[in-house]
N, C-alpha and C. Protein backbone atom coordinates (compact mmCIF):
# COMPACT_ATOMS: atom_id res chain seq x y z
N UNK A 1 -154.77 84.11 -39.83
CA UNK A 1 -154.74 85.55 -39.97
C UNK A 1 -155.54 86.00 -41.18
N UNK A 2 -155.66 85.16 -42.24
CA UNK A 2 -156.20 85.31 -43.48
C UNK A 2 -156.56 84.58 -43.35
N UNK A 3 -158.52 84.18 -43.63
CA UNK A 3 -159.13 82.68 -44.45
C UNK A 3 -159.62 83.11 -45.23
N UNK A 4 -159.86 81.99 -45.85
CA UNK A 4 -160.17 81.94 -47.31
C UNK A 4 -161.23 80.84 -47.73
N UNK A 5 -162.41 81.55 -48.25
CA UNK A 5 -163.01 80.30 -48.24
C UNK A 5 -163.88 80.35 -50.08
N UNK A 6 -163.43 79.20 -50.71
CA UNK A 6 -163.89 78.99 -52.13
C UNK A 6 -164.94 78.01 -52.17
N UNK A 7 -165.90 78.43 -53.73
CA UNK A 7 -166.56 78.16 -53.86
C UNK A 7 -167.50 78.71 -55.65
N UNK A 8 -168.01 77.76 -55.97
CA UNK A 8 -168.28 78.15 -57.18
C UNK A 8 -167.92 76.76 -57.82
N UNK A 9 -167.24 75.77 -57.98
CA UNK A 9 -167.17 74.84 -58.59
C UNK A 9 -167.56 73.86 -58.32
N UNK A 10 -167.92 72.94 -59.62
CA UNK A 10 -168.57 72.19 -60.07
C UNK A 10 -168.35 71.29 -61.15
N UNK A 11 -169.29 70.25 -61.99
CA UNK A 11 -169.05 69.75 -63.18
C UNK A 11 -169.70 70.39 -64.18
N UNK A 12 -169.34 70.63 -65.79
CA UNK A 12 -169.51 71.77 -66.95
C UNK A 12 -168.87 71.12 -67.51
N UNK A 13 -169.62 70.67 -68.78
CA UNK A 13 -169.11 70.13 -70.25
C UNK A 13 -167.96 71.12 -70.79
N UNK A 14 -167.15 70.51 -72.13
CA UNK A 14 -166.35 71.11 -72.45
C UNK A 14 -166.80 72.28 -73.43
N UNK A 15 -166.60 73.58 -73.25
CA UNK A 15 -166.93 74.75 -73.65
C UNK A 15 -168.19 75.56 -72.79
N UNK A 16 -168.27 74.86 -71.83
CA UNK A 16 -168.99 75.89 -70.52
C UNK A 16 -168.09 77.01 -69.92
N UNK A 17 -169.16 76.97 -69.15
CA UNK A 17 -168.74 78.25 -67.91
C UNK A 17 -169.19 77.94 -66.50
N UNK A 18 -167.78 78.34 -65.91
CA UNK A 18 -168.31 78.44 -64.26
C UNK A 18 -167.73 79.41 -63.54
N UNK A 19 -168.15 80.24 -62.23
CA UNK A 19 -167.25 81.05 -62.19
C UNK A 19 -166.98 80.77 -60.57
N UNK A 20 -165.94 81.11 -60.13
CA UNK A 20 -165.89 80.60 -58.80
C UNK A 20 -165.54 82.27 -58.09
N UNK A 21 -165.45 82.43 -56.51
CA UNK A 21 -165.97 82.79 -55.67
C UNK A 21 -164.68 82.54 -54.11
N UNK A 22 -163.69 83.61 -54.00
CA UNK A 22 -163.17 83.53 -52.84
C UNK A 22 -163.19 84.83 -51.83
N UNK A 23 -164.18 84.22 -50.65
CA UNK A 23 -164.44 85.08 -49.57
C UNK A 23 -162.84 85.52 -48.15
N UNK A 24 -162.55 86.41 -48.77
CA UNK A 24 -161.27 86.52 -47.71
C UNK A 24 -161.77 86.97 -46.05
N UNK A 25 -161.20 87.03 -45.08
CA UNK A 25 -161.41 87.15 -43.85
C UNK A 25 -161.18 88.90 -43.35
N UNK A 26 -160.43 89.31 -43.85
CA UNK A 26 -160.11 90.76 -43.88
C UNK A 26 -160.24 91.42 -45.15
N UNK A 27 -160.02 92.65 -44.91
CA UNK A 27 -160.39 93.89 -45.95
C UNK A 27 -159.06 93.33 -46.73
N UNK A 28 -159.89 94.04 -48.06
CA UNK A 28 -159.08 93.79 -49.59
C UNK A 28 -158.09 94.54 -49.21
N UNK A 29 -157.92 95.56 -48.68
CA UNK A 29 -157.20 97.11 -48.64
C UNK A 29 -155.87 96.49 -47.82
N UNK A 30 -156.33 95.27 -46.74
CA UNK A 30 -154.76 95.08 -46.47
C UNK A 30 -154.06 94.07 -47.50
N UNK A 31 -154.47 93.41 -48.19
CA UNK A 31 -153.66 92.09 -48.93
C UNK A 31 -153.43 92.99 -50.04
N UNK A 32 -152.07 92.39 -50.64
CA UNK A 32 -151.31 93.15 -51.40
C UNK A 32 -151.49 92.41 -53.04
N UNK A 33 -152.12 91.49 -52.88
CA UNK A 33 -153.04 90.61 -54.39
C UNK A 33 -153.31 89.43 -53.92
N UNK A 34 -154.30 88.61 -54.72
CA UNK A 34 -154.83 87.31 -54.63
C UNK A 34 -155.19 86.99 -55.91
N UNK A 35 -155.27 85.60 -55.26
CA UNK A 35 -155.44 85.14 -56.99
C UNK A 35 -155.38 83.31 -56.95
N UNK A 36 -155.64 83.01 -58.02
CA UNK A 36 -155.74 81.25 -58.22
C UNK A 36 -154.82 80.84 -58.52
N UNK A 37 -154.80 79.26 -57.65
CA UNK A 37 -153.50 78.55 -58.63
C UNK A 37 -154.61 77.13 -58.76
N UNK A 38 -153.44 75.96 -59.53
CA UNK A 38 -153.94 75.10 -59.59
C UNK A 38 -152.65 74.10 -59.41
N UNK A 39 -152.91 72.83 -59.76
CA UNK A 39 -151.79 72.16 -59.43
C UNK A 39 -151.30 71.59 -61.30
N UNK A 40 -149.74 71.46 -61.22
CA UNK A 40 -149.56 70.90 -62.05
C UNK A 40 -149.52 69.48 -62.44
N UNK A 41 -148.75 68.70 -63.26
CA UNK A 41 -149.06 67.37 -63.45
C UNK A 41 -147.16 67.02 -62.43
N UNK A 42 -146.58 68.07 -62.17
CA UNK A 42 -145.66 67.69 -61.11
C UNK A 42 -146.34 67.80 -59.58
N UNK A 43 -147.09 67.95 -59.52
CA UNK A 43 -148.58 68.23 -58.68
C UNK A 43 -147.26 69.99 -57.52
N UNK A 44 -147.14 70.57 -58.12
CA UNK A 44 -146.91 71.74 -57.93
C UNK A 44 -148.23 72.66 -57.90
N UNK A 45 -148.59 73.68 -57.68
CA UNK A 45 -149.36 74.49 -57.58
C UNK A 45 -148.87 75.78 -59.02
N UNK A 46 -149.42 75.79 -59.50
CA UNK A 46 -149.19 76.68 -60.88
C UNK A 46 -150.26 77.75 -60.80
N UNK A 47 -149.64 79.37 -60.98
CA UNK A 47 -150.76 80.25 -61.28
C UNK A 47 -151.71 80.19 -62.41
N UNK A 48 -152.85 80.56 -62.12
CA UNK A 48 -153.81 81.17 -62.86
C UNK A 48 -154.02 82.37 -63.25
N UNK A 49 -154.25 82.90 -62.42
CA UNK A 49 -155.09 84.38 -62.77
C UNK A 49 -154.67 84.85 -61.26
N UNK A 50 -153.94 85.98 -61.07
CA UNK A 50 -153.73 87.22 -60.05
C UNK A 50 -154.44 88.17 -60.13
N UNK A 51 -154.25 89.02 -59.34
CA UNK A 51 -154.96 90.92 -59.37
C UNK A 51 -154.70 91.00 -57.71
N UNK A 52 -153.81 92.58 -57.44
CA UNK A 52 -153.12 93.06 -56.89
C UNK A 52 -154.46 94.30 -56.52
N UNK A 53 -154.08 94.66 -55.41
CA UNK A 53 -154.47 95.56 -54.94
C UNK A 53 -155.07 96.82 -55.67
N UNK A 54 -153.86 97.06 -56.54
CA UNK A 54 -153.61 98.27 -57.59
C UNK A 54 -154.54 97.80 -58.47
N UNK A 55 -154.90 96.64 -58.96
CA UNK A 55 -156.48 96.01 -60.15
C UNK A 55 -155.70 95.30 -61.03
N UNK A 56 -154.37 95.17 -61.17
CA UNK A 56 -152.95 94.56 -62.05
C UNK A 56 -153.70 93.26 -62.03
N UNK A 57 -153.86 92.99 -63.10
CA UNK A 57 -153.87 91.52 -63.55
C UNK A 57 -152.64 90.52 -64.33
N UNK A 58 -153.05 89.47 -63.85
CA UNK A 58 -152.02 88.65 -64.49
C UNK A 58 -152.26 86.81 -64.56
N UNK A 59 -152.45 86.59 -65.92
CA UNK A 59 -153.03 85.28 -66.15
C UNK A 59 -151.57 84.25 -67.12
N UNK A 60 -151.78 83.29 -66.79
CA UNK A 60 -151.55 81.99 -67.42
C UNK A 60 -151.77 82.25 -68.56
N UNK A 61 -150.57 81.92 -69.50
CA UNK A 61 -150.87 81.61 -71.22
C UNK A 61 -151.95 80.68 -71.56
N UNK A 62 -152.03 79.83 -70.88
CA UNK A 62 -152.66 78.68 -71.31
C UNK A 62 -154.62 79.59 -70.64
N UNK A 63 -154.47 80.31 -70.35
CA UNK A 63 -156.05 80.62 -69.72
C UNK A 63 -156.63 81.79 -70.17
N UNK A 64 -155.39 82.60 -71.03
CA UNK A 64 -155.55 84.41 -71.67
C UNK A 64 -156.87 84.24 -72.40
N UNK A 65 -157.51 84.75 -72.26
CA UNK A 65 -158.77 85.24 -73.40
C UNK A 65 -160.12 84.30 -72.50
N UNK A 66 -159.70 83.18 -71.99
CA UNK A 66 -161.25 82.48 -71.65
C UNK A 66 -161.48 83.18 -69.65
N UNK A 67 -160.44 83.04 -69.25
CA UNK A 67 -160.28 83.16 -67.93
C UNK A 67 -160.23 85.08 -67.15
N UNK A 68 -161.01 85.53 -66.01
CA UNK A 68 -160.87 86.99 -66.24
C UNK A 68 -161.24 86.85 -64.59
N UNK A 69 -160.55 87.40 -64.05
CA UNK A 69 -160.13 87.58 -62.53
C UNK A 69 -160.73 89.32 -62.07
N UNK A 70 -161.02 89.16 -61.02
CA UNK A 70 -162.18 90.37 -60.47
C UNK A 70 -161.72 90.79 -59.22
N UNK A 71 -161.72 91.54 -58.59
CA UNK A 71 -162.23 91.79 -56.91
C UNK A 71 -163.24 92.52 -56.31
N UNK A 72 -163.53 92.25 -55.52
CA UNK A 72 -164.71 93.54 -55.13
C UNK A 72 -164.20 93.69 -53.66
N UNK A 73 -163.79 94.71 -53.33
CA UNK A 73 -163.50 95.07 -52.10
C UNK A 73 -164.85 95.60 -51.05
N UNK A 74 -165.42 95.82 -51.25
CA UNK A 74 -166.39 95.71 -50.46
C UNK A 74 -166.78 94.64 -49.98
N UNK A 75 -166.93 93.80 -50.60
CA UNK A 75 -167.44 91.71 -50.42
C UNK A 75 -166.42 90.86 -49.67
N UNK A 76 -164.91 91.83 -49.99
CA UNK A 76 -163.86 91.27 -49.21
C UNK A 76 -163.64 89.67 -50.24
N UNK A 77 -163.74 89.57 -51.80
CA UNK A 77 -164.38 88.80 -52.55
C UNK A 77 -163.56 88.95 -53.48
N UNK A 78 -162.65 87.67 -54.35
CA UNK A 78 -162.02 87.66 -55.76
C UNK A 78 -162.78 86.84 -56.50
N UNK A 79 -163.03 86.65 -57.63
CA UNK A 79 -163.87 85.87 -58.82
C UNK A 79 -162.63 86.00 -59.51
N UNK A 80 -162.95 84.41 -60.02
CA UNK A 80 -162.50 83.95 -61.56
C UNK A 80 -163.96 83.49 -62.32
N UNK A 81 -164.07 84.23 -63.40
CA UNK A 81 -164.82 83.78 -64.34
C UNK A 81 -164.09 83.00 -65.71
N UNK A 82 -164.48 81.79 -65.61
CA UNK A 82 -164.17 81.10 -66.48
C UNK A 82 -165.20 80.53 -67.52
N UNK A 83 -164.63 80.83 -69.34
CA UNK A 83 -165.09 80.74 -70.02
C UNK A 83 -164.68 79.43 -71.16
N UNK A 84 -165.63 78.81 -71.86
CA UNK A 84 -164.70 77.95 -73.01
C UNK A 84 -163.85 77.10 -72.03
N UNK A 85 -164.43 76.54 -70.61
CA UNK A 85 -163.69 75.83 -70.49
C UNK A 85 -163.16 73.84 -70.73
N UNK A 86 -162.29 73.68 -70.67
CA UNK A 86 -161.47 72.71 -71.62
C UNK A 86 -160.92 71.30 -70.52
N UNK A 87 -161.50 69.76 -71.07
CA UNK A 87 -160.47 69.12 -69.92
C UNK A 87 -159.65 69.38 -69.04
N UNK A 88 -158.48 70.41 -69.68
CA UNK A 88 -157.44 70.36 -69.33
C UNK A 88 -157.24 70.81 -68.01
N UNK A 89 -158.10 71.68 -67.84
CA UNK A 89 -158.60 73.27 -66.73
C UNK A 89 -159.20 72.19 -65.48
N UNK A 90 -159.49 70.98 -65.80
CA UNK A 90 -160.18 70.00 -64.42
C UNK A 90 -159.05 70.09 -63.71
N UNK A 91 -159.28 70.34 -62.57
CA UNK A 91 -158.02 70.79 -61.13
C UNK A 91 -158.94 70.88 -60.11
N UNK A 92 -158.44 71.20 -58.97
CA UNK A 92 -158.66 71.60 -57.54
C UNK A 92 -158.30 72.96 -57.95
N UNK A 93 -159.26 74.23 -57.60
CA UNK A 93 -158.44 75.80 -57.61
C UNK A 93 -158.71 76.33 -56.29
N UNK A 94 -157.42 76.63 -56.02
CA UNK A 94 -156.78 76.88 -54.49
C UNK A 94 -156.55 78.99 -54.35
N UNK A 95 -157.50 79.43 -53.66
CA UNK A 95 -157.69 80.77 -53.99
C UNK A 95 -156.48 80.88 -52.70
N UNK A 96 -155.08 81.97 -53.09
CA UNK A 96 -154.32 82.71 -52.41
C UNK A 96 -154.64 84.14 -52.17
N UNK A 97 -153.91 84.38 -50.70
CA UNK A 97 -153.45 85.59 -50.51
C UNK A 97 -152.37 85.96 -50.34
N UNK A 98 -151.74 87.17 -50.79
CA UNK A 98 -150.60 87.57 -50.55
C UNK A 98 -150.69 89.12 -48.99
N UNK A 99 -149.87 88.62 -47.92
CA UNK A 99 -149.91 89.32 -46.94
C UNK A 99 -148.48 90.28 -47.00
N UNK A 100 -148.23 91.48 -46.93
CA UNK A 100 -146.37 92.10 -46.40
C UNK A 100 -147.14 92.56 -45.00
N UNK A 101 -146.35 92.26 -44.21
CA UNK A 101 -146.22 92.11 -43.06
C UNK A 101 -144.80 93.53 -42.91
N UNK A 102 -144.68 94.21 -41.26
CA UNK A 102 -143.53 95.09 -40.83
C UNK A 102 -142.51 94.37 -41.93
N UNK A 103 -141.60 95.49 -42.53
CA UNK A 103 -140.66 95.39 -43.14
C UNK A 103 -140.90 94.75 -44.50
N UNK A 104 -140.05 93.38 -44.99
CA UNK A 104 -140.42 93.06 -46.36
C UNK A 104 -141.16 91.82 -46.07
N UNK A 105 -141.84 91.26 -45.07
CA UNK A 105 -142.07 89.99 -44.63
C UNK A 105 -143.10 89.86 -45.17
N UNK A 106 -143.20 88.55 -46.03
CA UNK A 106 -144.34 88.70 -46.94
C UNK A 106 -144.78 87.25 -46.26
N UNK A 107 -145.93 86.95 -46.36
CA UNK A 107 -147.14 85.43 -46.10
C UNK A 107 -148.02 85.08 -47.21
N UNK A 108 -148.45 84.25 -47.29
CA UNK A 108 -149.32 83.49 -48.44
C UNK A 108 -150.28 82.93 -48.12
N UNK A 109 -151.43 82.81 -47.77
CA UNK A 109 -152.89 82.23 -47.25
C UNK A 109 -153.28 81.51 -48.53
N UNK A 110 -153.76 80.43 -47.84
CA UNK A 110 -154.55 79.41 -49.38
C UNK A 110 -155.84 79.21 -48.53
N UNK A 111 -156.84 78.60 -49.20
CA UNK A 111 -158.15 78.14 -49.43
C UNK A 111 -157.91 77.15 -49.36
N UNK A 112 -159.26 76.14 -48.90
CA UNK A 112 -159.18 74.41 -48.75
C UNK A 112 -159.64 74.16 -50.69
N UNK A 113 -159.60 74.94 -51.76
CA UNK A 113 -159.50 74.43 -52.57
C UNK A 113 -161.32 74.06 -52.97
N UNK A 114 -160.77 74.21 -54.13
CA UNK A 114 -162.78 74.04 -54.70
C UNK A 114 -162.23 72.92 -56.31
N UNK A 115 -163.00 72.02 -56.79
CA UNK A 115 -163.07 71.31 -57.32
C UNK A 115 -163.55 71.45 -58.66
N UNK A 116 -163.15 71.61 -59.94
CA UNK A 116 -163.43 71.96 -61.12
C UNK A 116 -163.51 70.69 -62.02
N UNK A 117 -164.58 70.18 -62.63
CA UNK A 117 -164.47 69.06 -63.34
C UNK A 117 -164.78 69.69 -64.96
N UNK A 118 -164.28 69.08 -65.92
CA UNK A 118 -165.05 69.67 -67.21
C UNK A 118 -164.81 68.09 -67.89
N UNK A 119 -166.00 68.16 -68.56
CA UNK A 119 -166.22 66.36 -69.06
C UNK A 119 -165.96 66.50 -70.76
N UNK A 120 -165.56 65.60 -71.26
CA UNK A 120 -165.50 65.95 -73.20
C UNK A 120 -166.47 65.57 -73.77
């Protein structure tokens, strides 16, 4: 119902930049926010960086100041631009959508995931 398809990553020394790139399948105007996760070292999926419909952002402590999340509704398109980035940030980033559906029924669309390496 939602795809998602990422892209933008790569390998970038430590204190580069890369910025990645998720093409959604439908208009921005129906999803209610999107945004990145990554996985943790419980290999959980941990947020990154959100932005809601409304332009509400919302980032990870660990990513405030280097990391800055976008949409362009026209492109049907979210960006993370990432700055100063750090070992730590090497993950798979898995671009979501958030769907409400009749009533409060909410869905979640992921991306096959794009690959972030940063070397020391």
């Amino acid at each position: 119902q939602v795809q998602l398809v990422e892209s933008g990553g790569g390998l970038v020394q430590t204190g580069g930049s890369l910025t990645l790139s998720c093409v959604a399948s439908r208009t921005m105007f129906s999803i209610d926010s999107m945004g990145w996760y990554r996985p943790t070292p419980g290999k959980q999926r941990e947020l990154v960086a959100t932005v809601t419909s409304g332009g509400t952002t919302n980032y990870a402590d660990s990513v405030k100041g280097r990391f800055t999340i976008s949409r362009d509704n026209a492109k049907n398109t979210v960006y993370l631009q990432m700055n100063n980035l750090q070992p730590e940030d090497t993950a798979v980033y898995y671009c979501t959508a958030r769907v409400y559906y009749t009533g409060t029924t909410k869905v979640d669309y992921w991306g096959q995931g794009t690959q972030v390496t940063v070397s020391s």
